[in-house]
PDB file of N, CA and C in Angstrom:
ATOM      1  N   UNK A   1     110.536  15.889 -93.258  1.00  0.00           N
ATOM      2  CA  UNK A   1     110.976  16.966 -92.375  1.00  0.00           C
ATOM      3  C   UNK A   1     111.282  16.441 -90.982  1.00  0.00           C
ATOM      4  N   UNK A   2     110.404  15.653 -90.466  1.00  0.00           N
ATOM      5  CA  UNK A   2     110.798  15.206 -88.934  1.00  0.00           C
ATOM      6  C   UNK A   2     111.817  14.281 -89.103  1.00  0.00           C
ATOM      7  N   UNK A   3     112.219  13.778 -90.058  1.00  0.00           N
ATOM      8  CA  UNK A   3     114.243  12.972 -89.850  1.00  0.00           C
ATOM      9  C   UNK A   3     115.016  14.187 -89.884  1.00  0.00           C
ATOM     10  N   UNK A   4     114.650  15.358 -90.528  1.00  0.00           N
ATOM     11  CA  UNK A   4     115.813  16.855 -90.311  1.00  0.00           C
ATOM     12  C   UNK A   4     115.763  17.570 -88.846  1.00  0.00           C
ATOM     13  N   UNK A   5     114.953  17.354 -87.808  1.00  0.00           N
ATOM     14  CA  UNK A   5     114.791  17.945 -87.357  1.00  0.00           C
ATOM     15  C   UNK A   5     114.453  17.058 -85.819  1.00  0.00           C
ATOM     16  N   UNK A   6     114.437  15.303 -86.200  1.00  0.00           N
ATOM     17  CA  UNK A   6     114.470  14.621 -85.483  1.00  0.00           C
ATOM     18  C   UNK A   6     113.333  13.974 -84.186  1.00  0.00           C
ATOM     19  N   UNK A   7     112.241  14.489 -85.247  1.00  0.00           N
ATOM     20  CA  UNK A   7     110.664  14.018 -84.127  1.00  0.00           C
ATOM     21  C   UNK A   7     110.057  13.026 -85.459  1.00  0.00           C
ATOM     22  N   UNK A   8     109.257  12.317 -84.266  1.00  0.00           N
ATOM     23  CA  UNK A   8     108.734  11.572 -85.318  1.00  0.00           C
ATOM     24  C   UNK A   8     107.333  11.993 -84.997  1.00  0.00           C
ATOM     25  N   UNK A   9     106.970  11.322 -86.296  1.00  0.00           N
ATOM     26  CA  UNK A   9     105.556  12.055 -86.774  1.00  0.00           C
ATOM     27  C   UNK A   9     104.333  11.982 -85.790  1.00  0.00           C
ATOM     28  N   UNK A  10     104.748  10.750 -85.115  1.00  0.00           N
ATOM     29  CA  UNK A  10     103.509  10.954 -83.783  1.00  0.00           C
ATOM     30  C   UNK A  10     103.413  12.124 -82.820  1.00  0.00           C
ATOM     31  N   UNK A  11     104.497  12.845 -82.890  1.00  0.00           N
ATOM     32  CA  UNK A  11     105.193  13.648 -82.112  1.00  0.00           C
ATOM     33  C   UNK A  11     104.020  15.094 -82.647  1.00  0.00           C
ATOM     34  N   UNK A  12     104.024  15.491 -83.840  1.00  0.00           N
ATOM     35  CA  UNK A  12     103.484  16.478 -84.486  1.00  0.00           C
ATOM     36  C   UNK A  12     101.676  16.050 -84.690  1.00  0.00           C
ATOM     37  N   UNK A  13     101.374  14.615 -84.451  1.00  0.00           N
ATOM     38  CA  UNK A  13     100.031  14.522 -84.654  1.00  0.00           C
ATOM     39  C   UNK A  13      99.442  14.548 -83.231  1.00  0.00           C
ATOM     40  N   UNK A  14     100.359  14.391 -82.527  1.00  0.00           N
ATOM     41  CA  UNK A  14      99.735  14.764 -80.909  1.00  0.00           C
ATOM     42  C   UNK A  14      99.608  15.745 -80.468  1.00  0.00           C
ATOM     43  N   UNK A  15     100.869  16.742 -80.605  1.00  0.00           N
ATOM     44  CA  UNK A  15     100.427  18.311 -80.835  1.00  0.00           C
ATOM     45  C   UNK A  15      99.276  18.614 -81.512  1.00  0.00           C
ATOM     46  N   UNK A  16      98.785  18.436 -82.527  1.00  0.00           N
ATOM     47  CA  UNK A  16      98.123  18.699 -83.367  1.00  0.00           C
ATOM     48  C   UNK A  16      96.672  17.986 -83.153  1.00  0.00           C
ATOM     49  N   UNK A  17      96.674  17.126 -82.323  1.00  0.00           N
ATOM     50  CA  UNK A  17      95.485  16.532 -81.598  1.00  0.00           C
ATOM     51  C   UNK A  17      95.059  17.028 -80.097  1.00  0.00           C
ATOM     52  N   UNK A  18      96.071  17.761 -79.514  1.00  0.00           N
ATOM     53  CA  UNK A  18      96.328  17.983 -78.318  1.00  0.00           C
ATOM     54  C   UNK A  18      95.488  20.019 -78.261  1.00  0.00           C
ATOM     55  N   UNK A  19      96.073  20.496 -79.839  1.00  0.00           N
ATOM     56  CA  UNK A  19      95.340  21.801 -79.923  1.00  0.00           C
ATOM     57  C   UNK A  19      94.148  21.165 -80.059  1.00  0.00           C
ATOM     58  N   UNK A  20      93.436  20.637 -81.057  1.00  0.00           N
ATOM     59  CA  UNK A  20      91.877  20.568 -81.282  1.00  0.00           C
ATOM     60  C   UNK A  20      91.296  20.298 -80.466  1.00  0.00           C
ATOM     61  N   UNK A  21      91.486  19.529 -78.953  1.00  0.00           N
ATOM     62  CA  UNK A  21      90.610  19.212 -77.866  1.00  0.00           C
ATOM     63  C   UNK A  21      90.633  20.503 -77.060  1.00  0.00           C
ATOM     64  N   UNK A  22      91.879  21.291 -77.431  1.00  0.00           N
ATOM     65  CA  UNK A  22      91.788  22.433 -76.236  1.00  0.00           C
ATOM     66  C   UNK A  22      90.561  23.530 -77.192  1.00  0.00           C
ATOM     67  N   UNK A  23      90.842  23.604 -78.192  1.00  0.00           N
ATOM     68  CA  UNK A  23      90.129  24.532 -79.062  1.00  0.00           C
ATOM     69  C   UNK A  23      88.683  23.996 -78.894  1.00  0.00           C
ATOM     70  N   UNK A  24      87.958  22.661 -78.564  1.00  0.00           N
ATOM     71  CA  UNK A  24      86.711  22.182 -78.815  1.00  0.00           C
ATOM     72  C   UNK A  24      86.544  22.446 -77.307  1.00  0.00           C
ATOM     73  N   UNK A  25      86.993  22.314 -76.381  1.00  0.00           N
ATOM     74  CA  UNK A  25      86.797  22.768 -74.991  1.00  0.00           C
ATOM     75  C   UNK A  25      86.344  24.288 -74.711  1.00  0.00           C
ATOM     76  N   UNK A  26      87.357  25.128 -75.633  1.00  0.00           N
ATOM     77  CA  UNK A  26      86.988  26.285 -75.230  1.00  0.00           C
ATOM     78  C   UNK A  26      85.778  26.523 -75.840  1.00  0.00           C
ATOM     79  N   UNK A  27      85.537  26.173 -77.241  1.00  0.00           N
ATOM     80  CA  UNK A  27      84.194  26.021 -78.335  1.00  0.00           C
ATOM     81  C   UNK A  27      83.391  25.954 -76.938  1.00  0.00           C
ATOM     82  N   UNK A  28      83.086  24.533 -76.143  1.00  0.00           N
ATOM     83  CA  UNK A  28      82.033  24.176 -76.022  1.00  0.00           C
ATOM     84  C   UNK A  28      81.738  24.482 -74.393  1.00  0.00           C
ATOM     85  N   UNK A  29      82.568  25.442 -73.958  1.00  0.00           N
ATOM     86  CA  UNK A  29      83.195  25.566 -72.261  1.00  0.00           C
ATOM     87  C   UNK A  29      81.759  25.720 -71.879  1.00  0.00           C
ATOM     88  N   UNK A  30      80.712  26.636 -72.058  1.00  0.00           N
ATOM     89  CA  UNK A  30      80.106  27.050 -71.524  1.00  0.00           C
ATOM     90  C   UNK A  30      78.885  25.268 -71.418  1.00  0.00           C
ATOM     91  N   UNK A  31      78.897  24.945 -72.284  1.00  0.00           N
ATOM     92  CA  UNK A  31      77.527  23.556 -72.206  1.00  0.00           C
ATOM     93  C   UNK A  31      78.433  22.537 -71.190  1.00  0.00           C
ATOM     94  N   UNK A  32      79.592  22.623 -71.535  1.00  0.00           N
ATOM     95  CA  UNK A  32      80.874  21.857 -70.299  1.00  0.00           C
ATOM     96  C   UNK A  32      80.274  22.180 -68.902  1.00  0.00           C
ATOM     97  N   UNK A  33      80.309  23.134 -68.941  1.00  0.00           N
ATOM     98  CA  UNK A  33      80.287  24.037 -67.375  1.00  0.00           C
ATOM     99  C   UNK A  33      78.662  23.562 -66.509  1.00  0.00           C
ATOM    100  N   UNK A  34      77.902  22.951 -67.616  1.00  0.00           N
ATOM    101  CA  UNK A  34      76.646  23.236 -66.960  1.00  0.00           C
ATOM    102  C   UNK A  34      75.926  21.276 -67.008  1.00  0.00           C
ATOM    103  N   UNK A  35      77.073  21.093 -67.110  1.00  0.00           N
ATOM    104  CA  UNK A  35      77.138  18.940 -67.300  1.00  0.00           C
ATOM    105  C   UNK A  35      77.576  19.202 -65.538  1.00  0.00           C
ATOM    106  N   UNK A  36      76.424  17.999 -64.854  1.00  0.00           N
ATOM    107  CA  UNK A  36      76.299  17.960 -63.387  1.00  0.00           C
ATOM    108  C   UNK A  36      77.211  16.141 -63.571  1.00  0.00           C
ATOM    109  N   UNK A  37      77.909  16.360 -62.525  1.00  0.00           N
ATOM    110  CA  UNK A  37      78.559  14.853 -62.707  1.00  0.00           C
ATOM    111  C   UNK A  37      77.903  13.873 -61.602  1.00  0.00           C
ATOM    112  N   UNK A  38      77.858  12.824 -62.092  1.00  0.00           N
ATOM    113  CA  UNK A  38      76.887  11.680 -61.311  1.00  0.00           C
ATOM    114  C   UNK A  38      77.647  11.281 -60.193  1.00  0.00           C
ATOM    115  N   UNK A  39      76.643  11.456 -58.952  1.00  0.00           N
ATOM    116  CA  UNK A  39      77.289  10.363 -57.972  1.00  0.00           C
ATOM    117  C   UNK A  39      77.530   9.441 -57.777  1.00  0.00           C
ATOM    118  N   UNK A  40      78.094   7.830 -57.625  1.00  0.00           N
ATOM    119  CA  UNK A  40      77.824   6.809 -57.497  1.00  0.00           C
ATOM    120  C   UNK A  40      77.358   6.402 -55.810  1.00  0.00           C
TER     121      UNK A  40
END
C-alpha cells in the first residue's frame, strides 16, 4: 500500500509510535505530574 500512495513504511510506524507515547502520557499524566526533576 505505501508504493500506491507513496510513504514509506517508516513513515506509518512513526505515526503509529508517535500515538502510543501520546496515549501512555495521557495513561500515566497524573504519576508524570508528580516526578520532581533533579537539580544539578
Amino acid at each position: 500500500m505505501s508504493e500506491i500512495i507513496g510513504t514509506p513504511p517508516e513513515y506509518w510506524l512513526n505515526l503509529q509510535h508517535m500515538h502510543d507515547l501520546a496515549a501512555a502520557r495521557e495513561q500515566q499524566a497524573d504519576a508524570l505530574e508528580r516526578i520532581t526533576p533533579l537539580v544539578a
